[in-house]
PDB file of N, CA and C in Angstrom:
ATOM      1  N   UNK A   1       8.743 -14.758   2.219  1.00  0.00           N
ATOM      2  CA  UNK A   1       8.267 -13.418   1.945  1.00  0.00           C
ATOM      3  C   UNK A   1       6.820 -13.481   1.458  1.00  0.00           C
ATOM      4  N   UNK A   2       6.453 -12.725   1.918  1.00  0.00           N
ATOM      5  CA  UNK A   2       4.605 -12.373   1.536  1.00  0.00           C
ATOM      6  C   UNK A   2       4.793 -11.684   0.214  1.00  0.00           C
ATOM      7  N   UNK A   3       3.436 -11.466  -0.170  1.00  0.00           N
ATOM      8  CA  UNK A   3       3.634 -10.794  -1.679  1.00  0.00           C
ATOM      9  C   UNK A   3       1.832 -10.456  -1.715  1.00  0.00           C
ATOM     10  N   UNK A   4       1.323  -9.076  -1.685  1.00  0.00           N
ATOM     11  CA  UNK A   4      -0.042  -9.192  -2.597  1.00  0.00           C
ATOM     12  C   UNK A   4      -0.054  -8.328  -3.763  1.00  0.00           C
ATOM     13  N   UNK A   5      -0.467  -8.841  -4.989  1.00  0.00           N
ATOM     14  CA  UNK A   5      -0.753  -7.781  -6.101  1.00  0.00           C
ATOM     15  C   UNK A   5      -2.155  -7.319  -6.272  1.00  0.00           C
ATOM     16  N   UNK A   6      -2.200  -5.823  -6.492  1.00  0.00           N
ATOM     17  CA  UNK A   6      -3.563  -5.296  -6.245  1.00  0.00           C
ATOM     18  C   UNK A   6      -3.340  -3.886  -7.098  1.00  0.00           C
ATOM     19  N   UNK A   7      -5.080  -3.945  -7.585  1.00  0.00           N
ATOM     20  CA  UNK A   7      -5.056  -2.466  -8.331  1.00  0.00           C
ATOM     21  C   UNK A   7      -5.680  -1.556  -7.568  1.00  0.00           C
ATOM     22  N   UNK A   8      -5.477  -0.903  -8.076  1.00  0.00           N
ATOM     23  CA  UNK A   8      -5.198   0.857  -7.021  1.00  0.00           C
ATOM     24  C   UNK A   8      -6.811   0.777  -7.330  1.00  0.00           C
ATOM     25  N   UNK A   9      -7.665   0.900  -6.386  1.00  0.00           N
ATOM     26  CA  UNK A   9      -9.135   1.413  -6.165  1.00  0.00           C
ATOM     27  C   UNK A   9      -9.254   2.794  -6.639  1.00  0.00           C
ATOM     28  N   UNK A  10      -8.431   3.991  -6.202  1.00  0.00           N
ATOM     29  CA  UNK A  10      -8.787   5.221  -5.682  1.00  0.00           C
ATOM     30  C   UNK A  10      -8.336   5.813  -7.591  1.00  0.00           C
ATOM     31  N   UNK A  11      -9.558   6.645  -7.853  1.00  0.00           N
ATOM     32  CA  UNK A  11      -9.203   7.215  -8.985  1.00  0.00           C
ATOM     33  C   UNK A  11      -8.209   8.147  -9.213  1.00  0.00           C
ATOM     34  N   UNK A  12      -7.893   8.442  -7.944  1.00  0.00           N
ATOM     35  CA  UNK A  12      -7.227   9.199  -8.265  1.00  0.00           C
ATOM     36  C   UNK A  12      -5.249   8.615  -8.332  1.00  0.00           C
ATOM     37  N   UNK A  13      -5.408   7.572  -7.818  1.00  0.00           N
ATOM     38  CA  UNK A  13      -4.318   6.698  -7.646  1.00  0.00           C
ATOM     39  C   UNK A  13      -4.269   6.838  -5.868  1.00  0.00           C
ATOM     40  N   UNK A  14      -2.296   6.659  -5.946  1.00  0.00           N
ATOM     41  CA  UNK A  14      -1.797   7.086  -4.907  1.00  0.00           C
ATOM     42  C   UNK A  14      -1.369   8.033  -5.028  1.00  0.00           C
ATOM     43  N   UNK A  15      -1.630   9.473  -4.896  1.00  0.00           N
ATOM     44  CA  UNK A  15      -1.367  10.380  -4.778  1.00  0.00           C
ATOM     45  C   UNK A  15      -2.109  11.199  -3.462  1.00  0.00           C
ATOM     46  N   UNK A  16      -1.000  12.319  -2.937  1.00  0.00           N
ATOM     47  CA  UNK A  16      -2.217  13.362  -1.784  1.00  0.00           C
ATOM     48  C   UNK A  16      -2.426  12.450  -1.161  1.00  0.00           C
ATOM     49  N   UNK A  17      -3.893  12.950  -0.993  1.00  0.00           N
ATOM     50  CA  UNK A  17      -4.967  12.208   0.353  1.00  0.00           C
ATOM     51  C   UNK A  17      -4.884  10.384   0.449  1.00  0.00           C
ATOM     52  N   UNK A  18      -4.624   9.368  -0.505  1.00  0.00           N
ATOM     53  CA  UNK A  18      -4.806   8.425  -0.600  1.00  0.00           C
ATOM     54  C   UNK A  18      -3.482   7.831  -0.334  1.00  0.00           C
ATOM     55  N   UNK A  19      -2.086   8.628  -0.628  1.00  0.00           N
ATOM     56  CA  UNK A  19      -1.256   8.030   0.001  1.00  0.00           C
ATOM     57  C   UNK A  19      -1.009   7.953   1.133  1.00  0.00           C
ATOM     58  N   UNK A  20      -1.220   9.276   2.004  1.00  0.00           N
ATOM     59  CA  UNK A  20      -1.262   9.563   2.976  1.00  0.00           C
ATOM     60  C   UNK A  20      -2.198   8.464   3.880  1.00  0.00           C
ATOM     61  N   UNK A  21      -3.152   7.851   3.179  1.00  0.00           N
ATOM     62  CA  UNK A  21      -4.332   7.108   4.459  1.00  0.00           C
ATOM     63  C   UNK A  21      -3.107   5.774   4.705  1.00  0.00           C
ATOM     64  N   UNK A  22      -2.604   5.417   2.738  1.00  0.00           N
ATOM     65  CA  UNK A  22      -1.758   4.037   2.925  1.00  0.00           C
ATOM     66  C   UNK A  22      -0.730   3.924   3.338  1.00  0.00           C
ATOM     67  N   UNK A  23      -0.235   5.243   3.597  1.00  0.00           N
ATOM     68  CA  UNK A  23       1.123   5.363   4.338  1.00  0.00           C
ATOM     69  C   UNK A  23       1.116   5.224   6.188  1.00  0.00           C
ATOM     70  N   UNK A  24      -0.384   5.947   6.304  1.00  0.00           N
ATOM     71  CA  UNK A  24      -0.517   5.971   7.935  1.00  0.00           C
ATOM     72  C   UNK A  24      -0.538   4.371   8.332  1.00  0.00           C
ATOM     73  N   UNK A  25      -1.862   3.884   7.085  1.00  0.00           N
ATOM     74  CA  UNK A  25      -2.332   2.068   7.714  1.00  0.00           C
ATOM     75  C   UNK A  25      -0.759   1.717   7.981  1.00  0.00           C
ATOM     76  N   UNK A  26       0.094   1.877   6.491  1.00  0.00           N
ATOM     77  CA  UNK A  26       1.288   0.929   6.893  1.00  0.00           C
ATOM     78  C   UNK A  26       1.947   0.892   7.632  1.00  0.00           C
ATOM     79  N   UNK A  27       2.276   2.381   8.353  1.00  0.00           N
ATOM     80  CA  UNK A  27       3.073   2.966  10.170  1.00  0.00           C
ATOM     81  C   UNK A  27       2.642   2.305  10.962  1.00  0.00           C
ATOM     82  N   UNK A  28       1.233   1.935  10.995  1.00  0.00           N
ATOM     83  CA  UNK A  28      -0.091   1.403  11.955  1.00  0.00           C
ATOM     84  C   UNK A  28       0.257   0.300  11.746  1.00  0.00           C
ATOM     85  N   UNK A  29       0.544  -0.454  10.856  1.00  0.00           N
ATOM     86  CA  UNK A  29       0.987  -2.202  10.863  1.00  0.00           C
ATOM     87  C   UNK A  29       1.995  -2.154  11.527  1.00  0.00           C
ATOM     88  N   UNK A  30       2.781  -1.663  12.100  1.00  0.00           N
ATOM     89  CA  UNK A  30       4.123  -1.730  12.781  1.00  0.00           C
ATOM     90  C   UNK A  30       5.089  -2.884  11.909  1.00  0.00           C
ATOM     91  N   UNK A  31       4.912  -3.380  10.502  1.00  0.00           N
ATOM     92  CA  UNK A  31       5.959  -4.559   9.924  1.00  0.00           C
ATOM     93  C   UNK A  31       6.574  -3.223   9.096  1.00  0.00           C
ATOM     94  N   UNK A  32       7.760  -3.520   8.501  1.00  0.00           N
ATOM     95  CA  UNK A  32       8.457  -3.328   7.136  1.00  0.00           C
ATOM     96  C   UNK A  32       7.722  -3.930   6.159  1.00  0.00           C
ATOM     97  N   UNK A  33       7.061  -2.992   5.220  1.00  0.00           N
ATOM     98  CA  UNK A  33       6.307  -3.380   3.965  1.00  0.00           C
ATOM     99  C   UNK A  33       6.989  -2.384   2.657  1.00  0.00           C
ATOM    100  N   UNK A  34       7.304  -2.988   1.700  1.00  0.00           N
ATOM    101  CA  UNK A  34       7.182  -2.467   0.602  1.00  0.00           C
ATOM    102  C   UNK A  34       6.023  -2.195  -0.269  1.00  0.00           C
ATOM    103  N   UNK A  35       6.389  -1.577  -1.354  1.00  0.00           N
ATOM    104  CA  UNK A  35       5.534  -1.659  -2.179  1.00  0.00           C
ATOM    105  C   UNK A  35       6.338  -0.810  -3.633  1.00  0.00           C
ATOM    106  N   UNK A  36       5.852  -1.398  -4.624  1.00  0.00           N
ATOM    107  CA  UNK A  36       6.084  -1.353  -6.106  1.00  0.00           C
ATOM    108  C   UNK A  36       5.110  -1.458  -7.089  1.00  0.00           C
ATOM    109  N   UNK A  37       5.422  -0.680  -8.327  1.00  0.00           N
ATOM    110  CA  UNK A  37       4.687  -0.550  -8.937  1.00  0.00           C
ATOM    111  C   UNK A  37       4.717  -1.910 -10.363  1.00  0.00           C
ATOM    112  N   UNK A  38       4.095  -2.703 -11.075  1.00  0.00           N
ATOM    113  CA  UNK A  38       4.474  -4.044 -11.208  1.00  0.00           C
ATOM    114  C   UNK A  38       5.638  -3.336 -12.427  1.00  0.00           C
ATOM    115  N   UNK A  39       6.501  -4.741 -12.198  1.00  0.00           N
ATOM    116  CA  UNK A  39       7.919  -4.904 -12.388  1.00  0.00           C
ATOM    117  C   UNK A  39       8.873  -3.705 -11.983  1.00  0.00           C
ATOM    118  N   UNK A  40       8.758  -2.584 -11.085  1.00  0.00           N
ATOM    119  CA  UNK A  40       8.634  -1.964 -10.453  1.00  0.00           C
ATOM    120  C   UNK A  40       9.832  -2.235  -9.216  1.00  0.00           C
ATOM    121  N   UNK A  41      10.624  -1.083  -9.207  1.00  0.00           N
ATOM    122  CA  UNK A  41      11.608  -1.110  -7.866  1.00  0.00           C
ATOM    123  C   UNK A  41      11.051  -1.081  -6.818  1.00  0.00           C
ATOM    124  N   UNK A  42      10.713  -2.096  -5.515  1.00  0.00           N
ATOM    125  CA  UNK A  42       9.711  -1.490  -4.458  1.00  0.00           C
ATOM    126  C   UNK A  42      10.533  -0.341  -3.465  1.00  0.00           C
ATOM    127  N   UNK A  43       9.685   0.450  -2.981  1.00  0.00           N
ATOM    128  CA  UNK A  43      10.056   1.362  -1.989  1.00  0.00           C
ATOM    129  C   UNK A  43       9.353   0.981  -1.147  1.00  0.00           C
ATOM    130  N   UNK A  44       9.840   1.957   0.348  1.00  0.00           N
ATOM    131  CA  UNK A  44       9.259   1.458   1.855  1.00  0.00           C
ATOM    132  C   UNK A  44       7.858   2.527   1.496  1.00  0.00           C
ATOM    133  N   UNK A  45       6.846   1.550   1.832  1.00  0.00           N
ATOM    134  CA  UNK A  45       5.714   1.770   2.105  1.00  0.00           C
ATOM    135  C   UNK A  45       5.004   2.580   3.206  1.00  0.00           C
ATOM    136  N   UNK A  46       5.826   3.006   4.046  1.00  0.00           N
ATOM    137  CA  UNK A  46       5.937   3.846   5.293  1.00  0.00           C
ATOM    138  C   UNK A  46       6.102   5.256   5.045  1.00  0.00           C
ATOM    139  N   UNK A  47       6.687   5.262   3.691  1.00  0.00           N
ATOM    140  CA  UNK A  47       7.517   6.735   3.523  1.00  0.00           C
ATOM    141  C   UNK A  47       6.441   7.494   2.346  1.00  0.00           C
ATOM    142  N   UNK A  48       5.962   8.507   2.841  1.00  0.00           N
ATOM    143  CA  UNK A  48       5.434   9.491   1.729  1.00  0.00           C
ATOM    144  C   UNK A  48       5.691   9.383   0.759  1.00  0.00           C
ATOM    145  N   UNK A  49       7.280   9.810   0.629  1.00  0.00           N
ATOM    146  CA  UNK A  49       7.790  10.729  -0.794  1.00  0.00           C
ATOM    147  C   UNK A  49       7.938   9.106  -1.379  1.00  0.00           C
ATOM    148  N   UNK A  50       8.532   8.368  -0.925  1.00  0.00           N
ATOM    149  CA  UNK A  50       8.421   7.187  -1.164  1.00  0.00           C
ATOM    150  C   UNK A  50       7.225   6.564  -2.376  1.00  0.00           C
ATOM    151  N   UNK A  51       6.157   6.838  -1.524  1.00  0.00           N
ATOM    152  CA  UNK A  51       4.682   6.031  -2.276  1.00  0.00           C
ATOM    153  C   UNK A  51       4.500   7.135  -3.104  1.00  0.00           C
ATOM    154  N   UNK A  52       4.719   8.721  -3.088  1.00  0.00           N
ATOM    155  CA  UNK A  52       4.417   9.622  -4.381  1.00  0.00           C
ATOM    156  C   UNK A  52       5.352   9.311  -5.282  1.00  0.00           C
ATOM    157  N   UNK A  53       6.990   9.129  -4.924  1.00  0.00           N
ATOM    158  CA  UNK A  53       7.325   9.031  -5.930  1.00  0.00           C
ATOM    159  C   UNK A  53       7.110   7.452  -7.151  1.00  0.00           C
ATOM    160  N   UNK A  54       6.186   6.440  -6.756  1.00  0.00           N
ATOM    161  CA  UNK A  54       6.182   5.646  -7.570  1.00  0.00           C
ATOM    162  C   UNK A  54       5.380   6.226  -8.700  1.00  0.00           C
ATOM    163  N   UNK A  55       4.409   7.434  -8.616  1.00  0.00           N
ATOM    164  CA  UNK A  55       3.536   7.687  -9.954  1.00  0.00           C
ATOM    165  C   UNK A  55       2.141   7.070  -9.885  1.00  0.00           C
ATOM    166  N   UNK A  56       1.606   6.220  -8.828  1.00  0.00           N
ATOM    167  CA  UNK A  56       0.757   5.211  -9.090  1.00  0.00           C
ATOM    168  C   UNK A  56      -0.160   5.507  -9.402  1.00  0.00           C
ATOM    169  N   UNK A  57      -0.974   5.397 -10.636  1.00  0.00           N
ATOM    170  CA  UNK A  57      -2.439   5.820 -11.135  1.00  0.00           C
ATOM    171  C   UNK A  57      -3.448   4.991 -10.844  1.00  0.00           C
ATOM    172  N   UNK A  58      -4.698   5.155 -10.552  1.00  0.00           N
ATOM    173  CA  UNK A  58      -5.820   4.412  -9.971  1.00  0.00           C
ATOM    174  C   UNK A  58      -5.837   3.740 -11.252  1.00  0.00           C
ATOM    175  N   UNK A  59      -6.121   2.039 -11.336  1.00  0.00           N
ATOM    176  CA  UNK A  59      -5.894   0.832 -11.784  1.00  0.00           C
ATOM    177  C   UNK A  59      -4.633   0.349 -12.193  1.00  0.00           C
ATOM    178  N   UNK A  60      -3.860   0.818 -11.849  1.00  0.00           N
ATOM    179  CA  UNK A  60      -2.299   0.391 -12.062  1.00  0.00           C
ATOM    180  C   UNK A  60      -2.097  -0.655 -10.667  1.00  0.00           C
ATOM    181  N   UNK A  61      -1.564  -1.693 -11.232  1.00  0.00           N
ATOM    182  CA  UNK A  61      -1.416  -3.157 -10.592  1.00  0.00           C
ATOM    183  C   UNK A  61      -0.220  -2.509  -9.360  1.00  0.00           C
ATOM    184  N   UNK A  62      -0.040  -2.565  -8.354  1.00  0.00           N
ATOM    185  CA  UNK A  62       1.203  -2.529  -7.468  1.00  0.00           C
ATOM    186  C   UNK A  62       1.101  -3.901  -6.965  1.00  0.00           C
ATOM    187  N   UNK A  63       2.633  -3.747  -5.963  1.00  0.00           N
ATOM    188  CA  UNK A  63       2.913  -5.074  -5.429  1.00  0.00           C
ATOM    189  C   UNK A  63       3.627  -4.721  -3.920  1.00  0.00           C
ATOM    190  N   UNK A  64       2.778  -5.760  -2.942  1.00  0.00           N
ATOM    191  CA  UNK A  64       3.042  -5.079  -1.388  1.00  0.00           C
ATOM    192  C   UNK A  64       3.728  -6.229  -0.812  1.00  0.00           C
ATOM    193  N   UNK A  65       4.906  -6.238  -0.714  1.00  0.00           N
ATOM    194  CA  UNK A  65       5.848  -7.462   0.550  1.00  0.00           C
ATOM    195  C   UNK A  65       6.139  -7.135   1.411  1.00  0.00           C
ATOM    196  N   UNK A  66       6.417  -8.303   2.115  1.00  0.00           N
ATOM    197  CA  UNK A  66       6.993  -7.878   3.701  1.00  0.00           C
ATOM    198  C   UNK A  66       7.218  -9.656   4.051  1.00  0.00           C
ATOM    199  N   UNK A  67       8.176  -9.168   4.755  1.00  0.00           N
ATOM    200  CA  UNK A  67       9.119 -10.304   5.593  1.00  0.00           C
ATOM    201  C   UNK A  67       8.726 -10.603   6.441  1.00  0.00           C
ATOM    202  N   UNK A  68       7.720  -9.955   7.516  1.00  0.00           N
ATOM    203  CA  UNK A  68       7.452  -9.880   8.719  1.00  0.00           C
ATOM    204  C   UNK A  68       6.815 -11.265   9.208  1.00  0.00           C
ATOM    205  N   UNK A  69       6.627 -11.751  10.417  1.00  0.00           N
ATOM    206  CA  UNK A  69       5.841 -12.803  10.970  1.00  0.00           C
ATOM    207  C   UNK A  69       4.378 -12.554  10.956  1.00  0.00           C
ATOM    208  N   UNK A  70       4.168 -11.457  10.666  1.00  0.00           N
ATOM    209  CA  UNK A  70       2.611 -10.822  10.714  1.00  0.00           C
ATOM    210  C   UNK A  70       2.277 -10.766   9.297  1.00  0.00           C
ATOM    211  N   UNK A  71       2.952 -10.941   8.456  1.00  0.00           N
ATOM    212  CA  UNK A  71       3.037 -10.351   6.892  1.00  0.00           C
ATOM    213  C   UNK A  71       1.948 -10.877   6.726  1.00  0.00           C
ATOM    214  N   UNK A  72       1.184 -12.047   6.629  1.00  0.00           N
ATOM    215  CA  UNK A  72       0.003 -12.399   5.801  1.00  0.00           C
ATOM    216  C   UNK A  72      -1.180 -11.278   6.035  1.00  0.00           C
ATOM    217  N   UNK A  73      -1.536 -11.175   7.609  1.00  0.00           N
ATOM    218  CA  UNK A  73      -2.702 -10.501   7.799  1.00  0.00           C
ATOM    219  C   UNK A  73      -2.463  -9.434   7.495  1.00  0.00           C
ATOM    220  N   UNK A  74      -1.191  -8.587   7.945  1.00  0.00           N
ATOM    221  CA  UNK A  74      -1.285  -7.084   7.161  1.00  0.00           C
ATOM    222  C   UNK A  74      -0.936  -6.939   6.016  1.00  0.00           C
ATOM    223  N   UNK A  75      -0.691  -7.913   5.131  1.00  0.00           N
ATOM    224  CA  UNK A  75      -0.954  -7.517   3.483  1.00  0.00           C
ATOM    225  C   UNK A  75      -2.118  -7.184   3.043  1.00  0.00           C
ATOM    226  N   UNK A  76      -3.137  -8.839   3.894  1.00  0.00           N
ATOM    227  CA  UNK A  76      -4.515  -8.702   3.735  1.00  0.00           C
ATOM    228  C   UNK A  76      -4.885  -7.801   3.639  1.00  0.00           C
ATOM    229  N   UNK A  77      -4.686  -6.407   4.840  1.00  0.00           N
ATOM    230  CA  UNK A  77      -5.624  -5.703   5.205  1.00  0.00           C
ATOM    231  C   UNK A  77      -4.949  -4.239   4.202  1.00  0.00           C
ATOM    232  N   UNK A  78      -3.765  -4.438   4.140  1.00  0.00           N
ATOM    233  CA  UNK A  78      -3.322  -3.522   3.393  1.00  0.00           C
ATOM    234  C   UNK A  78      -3.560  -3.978   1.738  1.00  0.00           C
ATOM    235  N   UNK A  79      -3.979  -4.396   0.877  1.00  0.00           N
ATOM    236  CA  UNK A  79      -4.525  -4.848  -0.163  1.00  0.00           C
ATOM    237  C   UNK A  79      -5.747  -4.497  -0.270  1.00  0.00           C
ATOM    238  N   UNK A  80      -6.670  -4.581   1.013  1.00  0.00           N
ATOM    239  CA  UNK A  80      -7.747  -4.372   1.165  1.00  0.00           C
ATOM    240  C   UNK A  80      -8.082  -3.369   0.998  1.00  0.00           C
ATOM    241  N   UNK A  81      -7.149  -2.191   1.782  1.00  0.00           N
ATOM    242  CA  UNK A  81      -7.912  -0.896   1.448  1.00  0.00           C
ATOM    243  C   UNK A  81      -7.137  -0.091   0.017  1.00  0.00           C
ATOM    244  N   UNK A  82      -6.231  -0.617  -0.223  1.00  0.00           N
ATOM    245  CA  UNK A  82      -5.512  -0.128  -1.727  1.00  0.00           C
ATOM    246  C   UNK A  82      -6.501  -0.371  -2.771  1.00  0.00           C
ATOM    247  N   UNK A  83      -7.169  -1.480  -2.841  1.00  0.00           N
ATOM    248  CA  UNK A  83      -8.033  -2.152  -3.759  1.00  0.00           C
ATOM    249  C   UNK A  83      -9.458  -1.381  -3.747  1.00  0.00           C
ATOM    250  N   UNK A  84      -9.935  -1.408  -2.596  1.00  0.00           N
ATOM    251  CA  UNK A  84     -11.142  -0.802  -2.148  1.00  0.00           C
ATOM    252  C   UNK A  84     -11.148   0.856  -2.350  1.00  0.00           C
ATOM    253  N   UNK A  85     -10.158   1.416  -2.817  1.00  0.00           N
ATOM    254  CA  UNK A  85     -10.226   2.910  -2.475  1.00  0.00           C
ATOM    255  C   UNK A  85     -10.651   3.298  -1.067  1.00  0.00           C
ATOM    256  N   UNK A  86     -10.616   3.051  -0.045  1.00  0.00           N
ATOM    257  CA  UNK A  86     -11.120   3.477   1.116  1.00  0.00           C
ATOM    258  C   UNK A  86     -10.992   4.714   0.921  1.00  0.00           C
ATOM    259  N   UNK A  87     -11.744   6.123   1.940  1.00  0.00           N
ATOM    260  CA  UNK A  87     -11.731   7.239   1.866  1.00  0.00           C
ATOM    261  C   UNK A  87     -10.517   7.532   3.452  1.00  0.00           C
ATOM    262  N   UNK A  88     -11.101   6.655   4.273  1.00  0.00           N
ATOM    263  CA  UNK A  88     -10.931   7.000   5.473  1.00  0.00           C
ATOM    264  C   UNK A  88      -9.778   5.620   6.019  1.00  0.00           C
ATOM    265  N   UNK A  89      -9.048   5.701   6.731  1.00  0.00           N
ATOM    266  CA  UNK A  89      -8.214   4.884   7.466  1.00  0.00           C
ATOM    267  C   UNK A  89      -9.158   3.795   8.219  1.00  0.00           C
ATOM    268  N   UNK A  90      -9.291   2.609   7.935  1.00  0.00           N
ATOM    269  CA  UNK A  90     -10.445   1.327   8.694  1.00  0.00           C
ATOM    270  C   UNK A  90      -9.712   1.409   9.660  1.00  0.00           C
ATOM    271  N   UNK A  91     -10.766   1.541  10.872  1.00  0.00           N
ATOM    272  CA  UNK A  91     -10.366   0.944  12.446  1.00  0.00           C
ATOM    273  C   UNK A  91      -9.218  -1.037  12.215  1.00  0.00           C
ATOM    274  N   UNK A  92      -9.680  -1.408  11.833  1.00  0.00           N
ATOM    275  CA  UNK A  92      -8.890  -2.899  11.537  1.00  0.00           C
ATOM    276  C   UNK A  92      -7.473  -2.008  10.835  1.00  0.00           C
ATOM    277  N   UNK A  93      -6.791  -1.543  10.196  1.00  0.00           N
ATOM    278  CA  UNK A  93      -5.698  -1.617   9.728  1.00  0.00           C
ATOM    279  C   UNK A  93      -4.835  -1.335  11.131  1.00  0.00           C
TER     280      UNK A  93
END
């Protein structure tokens, strides 16, 4: 199992607009990814209500796994833009 821990870039957390970009990247990875908030029950990372309902506030540590054969690079890239606050969905995710 893959595993990245990363703090939420976006001030505003994951909430609205910012879950929505990390929910699309993660559809767009085509793996099963979780994600949790640390020590944290993970939920599917795919699912809206899912990523709102963890609460996540911008610098609050989460944690993103996946089982997948692809898991390393799309943690990468999904870490990447959690961390980064991206505004917009990166062509690479």
């Amino acid at each position: 199992m893959a595993e990245r821990r990363v703090t939420i870039g976006w001030a505003e957390g994951l909430h609205a607009r910012p879950a929505s970009i990390f929910v699309r990247a993660t559809t767009a990875a085509g793996v099963p990814v979780t994600i949790a908030k640390k020590d944290g029950a993970p939920v599917n990372a795919a699912s809206m209500l899912a990523v709102l309902s963890l609460g996540a506030e911008g610098g609050d540590e989460v944690v993103l796994t996946s089982e997948a054969d692809e898991a390393e690079a799309v943690l990468d890239r999904l870490a990447k833009l959690v961390a980064e606050g991206l505004e917009e969905l990166p062509e690479t995710v």
